[in-house]
PDB file of N, CA and C in Angstrom:
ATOM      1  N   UNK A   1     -20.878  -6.982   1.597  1.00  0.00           N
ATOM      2  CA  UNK A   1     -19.781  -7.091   0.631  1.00  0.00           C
ATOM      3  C   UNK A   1     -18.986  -8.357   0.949  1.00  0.00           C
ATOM      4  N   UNK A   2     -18.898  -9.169  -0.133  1.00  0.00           N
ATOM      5  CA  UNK A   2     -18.203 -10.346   0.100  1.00  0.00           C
ATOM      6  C   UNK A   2     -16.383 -10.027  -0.268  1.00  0.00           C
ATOM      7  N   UNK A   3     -15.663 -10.677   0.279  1.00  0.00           N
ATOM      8  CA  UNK A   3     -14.157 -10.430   0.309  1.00  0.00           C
ATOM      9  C   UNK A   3     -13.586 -11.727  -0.386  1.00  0.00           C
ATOM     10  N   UNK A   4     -12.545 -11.716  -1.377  1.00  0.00           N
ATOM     11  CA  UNK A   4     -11.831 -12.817  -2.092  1.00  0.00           C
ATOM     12  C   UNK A   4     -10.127 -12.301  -1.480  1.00  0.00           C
ATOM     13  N   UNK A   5      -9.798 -13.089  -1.633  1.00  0.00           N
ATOM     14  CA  UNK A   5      -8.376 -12.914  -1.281  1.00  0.00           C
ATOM     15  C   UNK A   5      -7.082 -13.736  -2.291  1.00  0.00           C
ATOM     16  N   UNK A   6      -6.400 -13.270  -2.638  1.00  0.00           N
ATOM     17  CA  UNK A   6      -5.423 -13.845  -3.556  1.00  0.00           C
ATOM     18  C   UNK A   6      -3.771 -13.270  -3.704  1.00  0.00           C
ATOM     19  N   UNK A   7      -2.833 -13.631  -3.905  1.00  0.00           N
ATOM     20  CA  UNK A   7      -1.521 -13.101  -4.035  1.00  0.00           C
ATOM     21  C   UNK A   7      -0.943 -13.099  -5.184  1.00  0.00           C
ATOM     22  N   UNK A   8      -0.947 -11.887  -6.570  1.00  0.00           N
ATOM     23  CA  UNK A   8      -0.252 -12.662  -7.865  1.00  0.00           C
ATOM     24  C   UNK A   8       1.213 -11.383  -7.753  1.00  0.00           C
ATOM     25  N   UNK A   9       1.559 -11.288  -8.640  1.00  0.00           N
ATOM     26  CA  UNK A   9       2.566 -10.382  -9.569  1.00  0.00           C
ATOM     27  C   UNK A   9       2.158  -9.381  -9.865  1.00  0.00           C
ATOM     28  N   UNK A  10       2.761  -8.583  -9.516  1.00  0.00           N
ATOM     29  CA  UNK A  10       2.604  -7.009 -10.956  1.00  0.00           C
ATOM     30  C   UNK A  10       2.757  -7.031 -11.654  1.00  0.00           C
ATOM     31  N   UNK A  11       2.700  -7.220 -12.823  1.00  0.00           N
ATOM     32  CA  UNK A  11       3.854  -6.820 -13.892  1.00  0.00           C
ATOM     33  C   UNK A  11       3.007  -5.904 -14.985  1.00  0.00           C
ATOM     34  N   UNK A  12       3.716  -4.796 -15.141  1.00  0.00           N
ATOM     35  CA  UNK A  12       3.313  -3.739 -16.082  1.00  0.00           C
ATOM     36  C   UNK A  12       2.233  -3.155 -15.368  1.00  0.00           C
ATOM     37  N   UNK A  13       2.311  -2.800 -14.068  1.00  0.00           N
ATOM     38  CA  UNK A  13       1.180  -2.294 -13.644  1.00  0.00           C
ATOM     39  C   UNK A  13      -0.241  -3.240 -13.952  1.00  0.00           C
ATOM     40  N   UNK A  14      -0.447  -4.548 -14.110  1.00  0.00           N
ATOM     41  CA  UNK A  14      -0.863  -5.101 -14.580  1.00  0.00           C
ATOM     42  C   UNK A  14      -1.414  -6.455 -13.223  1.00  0.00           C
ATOM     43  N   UNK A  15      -2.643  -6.727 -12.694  1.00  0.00           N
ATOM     44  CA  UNK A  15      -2.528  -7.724 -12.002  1.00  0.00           C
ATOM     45  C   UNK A  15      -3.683  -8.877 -12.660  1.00  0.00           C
ATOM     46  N   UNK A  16      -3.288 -10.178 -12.455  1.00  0.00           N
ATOM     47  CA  UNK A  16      -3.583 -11.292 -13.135  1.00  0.00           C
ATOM     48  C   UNK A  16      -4.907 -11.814 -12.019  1.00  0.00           C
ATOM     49  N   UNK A  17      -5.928 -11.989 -12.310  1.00  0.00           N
ATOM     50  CA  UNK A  17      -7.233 -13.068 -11.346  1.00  0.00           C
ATOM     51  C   UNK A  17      -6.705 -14.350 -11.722  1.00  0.00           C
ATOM     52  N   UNK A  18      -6.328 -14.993 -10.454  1.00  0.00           N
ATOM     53  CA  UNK A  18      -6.081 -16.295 -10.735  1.00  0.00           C
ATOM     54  C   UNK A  18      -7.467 -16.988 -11.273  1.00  0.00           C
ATOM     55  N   UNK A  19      -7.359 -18.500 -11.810  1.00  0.00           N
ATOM     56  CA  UNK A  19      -8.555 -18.939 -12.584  1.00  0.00           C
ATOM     57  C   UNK A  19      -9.799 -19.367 -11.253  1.00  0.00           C
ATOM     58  N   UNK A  20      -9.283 -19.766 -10.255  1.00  0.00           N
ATOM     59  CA  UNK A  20     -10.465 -19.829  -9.192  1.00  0.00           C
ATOM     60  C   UNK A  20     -11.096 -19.022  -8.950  1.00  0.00           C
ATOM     61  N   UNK A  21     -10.627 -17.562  -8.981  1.00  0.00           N
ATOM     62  CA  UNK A  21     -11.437 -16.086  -9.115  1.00  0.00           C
ATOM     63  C   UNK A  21     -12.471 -15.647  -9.971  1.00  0.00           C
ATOM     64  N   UNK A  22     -11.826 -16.429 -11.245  1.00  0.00           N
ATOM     65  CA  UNK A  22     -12.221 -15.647 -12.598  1.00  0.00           C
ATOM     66  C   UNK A  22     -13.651 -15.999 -12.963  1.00  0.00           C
ATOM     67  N   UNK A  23     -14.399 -17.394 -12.712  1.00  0.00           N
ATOM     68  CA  UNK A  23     -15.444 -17.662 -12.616  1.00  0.00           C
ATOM     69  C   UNK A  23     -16.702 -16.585 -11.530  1.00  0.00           C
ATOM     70  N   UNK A  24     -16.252 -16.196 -10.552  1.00  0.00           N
ATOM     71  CA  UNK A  24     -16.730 -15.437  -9.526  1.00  0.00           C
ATOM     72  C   UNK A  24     -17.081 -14.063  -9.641  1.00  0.00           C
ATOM     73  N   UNK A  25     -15.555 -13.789 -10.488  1.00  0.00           N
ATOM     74  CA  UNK A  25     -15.553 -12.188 -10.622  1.00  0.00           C
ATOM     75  C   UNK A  25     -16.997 -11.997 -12.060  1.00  0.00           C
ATOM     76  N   UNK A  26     -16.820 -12.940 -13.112  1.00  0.00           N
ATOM     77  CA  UNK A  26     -17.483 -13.018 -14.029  1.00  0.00           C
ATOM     78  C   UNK A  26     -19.043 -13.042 -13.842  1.00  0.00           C
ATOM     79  N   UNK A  27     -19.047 -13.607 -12.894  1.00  0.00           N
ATOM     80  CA  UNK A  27     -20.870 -13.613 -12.099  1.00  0.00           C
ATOM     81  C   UNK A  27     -21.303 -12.400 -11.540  1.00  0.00           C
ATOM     82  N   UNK A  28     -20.347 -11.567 -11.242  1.00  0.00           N
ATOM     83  CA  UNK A  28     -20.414  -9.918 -10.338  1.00  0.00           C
ATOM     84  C   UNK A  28     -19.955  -9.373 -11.785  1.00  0.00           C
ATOM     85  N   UNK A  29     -20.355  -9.530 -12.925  1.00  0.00           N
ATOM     86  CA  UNK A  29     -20.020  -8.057 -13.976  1.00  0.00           C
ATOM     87  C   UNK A  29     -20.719  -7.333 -14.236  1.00  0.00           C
ATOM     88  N   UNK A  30     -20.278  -6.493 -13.975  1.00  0.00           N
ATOM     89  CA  UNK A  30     -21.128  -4.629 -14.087  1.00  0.00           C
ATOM     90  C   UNK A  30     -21.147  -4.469 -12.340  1.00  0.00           C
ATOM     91  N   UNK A  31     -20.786  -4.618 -11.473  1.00  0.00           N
ATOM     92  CA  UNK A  31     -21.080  -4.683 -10.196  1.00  0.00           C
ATOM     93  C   UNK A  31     -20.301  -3.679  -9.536  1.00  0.00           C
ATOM     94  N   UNK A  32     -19.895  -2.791  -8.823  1.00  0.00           N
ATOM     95  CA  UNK A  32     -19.002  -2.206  -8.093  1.00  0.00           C
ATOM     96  C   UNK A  32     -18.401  -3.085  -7.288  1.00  0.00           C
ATOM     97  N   UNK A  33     -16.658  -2.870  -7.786  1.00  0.00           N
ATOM     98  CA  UNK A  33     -15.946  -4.292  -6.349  1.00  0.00           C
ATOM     99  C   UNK A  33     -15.174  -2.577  -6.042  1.00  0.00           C
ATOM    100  N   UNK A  34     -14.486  -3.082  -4.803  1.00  0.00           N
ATOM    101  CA  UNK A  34     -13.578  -2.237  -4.085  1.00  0.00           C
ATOM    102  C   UNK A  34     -12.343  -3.043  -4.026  1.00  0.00           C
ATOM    103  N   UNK A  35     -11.297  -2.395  -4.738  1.00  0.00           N
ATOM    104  CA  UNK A  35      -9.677  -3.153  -4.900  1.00  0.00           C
ATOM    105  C   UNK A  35      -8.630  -2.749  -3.622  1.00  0.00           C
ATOM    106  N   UNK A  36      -7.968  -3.342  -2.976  1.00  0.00           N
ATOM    107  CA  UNK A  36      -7.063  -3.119  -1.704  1.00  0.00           C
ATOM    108  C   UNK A  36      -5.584  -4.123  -2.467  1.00  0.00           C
ATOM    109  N   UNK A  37      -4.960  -2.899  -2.227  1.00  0.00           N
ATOM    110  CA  UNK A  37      -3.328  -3.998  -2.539  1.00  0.00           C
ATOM    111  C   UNK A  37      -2.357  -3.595  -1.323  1.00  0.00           C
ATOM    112  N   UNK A  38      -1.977  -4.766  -0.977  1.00  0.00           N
ATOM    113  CA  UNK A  38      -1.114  -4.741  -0.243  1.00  0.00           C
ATOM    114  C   UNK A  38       0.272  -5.176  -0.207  1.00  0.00           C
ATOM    115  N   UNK A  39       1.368  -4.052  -0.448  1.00  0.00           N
ATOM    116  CA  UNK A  39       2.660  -4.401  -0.993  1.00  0.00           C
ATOM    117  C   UNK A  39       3.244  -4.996   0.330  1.00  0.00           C
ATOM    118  N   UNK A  40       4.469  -5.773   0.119  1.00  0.00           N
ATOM    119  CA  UNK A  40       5.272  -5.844   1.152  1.00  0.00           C
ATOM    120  C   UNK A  40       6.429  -4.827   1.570  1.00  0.00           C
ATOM    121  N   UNK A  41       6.800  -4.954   2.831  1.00  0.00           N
ATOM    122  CA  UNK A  41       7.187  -4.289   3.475  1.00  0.00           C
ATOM    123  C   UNK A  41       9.248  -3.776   3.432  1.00  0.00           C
ATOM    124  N   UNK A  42       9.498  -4.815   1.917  1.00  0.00           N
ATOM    125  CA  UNK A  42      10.363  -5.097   1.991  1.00  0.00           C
ATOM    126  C   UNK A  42      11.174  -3.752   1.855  1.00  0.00           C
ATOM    127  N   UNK A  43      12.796  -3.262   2.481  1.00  0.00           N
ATOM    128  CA  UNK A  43      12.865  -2.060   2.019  1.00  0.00           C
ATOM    129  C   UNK A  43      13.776  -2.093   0.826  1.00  0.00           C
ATOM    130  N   UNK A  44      14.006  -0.869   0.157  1.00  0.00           N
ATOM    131  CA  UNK A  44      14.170  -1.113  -1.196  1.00  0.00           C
ATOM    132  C   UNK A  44      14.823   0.264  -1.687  1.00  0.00           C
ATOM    133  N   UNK A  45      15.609   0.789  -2.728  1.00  0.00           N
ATOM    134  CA  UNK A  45      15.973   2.168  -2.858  1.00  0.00           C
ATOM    135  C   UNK A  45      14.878   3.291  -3.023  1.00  0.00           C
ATOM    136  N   UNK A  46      14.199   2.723  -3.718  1.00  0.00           N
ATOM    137  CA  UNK A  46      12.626   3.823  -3.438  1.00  0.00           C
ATOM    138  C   UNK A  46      11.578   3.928  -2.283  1.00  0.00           C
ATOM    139  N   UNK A  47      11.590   2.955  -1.558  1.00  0.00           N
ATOM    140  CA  UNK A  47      11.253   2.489  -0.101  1.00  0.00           C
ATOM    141  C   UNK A  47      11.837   3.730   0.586  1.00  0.00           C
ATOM    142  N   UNK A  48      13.566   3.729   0.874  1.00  0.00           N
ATOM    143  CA  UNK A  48      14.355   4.577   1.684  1.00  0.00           C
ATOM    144  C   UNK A  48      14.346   5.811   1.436  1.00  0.00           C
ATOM    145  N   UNK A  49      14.219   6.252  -0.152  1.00  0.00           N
ATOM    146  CA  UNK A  49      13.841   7.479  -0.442  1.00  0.00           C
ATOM    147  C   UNK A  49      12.579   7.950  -0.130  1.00  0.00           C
ATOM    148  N   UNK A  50      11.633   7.581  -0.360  1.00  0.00           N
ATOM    149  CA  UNK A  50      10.210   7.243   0.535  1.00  0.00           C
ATOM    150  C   UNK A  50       9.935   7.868   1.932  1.00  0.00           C
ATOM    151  N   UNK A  51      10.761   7.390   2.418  1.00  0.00           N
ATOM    152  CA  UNK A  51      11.005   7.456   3.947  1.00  0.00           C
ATOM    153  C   UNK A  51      12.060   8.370   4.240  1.00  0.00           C
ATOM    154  N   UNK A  52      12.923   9.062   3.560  1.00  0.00           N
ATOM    155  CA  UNK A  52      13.745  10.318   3.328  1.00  0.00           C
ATOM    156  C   UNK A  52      12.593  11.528   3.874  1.00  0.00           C
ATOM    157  N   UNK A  53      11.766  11.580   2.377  1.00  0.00           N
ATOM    158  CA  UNK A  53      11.017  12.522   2.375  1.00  0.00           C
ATOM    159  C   UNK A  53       9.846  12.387   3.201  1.00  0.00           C
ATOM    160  N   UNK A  54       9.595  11.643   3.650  1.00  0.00           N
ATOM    161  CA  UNK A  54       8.750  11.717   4.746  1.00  0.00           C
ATOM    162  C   UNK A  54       8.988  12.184   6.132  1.00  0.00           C
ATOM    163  N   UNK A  55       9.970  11.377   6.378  1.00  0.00           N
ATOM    164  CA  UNK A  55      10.784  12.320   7.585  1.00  0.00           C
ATOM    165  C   UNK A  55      11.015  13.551   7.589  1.00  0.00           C
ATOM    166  N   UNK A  56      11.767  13.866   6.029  1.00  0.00           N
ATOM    167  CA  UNK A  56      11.926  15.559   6.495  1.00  0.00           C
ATOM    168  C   UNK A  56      10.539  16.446   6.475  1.00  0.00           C
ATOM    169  N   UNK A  57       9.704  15.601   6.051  1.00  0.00           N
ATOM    170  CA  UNK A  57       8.377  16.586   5.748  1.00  0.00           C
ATOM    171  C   UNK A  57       7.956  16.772   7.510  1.00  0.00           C
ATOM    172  N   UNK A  58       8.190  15.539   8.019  1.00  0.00           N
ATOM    173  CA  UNK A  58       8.149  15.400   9.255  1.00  0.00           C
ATOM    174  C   UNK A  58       8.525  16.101  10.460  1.00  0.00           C
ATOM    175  N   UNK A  59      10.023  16.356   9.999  1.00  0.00           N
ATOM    176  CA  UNK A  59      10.728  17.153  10.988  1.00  0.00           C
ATOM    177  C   UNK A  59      10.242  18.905  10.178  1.00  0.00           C
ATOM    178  N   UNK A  60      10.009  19.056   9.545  1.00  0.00           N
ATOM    179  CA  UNK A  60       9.415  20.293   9.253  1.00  0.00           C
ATOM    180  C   UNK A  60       9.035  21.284  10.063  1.00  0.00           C
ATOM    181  N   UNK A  61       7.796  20.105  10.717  1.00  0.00           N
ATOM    182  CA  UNK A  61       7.113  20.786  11.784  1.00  0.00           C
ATOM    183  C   UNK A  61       7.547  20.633  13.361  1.00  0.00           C
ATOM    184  N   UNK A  62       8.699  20.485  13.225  1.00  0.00           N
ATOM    185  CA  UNK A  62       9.639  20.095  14.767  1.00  0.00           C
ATOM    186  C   UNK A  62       9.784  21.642  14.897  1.00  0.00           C
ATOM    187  N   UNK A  63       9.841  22.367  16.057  1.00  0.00           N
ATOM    188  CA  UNK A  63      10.197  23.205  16.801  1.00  0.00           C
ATOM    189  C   UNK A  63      11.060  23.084  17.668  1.00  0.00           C
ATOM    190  N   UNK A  64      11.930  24.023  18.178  1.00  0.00           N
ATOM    191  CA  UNK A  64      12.983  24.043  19.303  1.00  0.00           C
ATOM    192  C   UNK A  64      12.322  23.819  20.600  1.00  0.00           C
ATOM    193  N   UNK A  65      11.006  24.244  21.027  1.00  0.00           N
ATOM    194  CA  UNK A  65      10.304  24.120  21.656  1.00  0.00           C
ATOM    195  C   UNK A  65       9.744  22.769  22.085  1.00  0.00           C
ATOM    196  N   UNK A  66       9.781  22.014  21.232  1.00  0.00           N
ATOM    197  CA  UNK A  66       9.200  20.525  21.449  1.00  0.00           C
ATOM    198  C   UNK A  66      10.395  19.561  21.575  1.00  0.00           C
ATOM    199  N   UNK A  67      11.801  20.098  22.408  1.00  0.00           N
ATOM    200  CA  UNK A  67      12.936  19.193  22.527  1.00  0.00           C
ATOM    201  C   UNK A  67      12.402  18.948  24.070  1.00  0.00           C
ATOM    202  N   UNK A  68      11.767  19.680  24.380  1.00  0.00           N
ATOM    203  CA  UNK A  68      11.141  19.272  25.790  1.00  0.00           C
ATOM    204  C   UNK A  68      11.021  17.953  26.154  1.00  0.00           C
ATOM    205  N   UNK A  69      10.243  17.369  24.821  1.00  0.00           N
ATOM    206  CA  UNK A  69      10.015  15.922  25.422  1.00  0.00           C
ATOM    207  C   UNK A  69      11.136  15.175  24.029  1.00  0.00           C
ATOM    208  N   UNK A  70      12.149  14.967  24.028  1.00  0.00           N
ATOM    209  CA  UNK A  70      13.272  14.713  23.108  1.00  0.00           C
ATOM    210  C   UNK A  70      13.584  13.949  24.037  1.00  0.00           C
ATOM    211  N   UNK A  71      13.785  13.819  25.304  1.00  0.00           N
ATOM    212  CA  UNK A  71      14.646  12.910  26.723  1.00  0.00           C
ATOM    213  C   UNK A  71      13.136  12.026  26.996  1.00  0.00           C
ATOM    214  N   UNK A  72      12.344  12.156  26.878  1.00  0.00           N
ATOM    215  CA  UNK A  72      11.309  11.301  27.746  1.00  0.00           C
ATOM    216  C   UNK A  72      11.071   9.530  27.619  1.00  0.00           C
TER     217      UNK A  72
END
C-alpha cells in the first residue's frame, strides 16, 4: 500500500485532493484506498466537553479500594 500525505480544510464535512493528488488518485479508480484524518490537538469547547465525559466514564470504574495507589 502506497501512502500520500496532504493537509486541506474541512468544510461541510467535505475534504478537497489538492491538484498534485488528483492525477494519482485518478489512476487508482475503482481501487480500495484506506482514509486516516488527523485533527489537531487544539482544545476547544467540544474538545473539553469531550474530555468531561470521558473522565467521568472513567472515574466510573474507580473504587474506594484503588485509593491505595492514589499517593504513589
Amino acid at each position: 500500500m502506497k501512502a500520500i500525505e496532504f493537509e486541506a480544510e474541512l468544510i461541510n464535512n467535505t475534504i478537497n485532493i489538492p491538484e498534485d493528488f488528483q492525477l494519482e488518485l485518478s489512476l487508482s479508480k475503482d481501487k480500495h484506498v484506506r482514509v486516516i484524518v488527523l485533527i489537531d490537538d487544539i482544545e476547544k469547547n467540544g474538545d473539553i466537553e469531550f474530555n468531561k465525559m470521558l473522565t467521568n466514564q472513567f472515574l466510573k470504574g474507580y473504587d474506594e479500594t484503588d485509593a491505595v495507589y492514589d499517593d504513589l
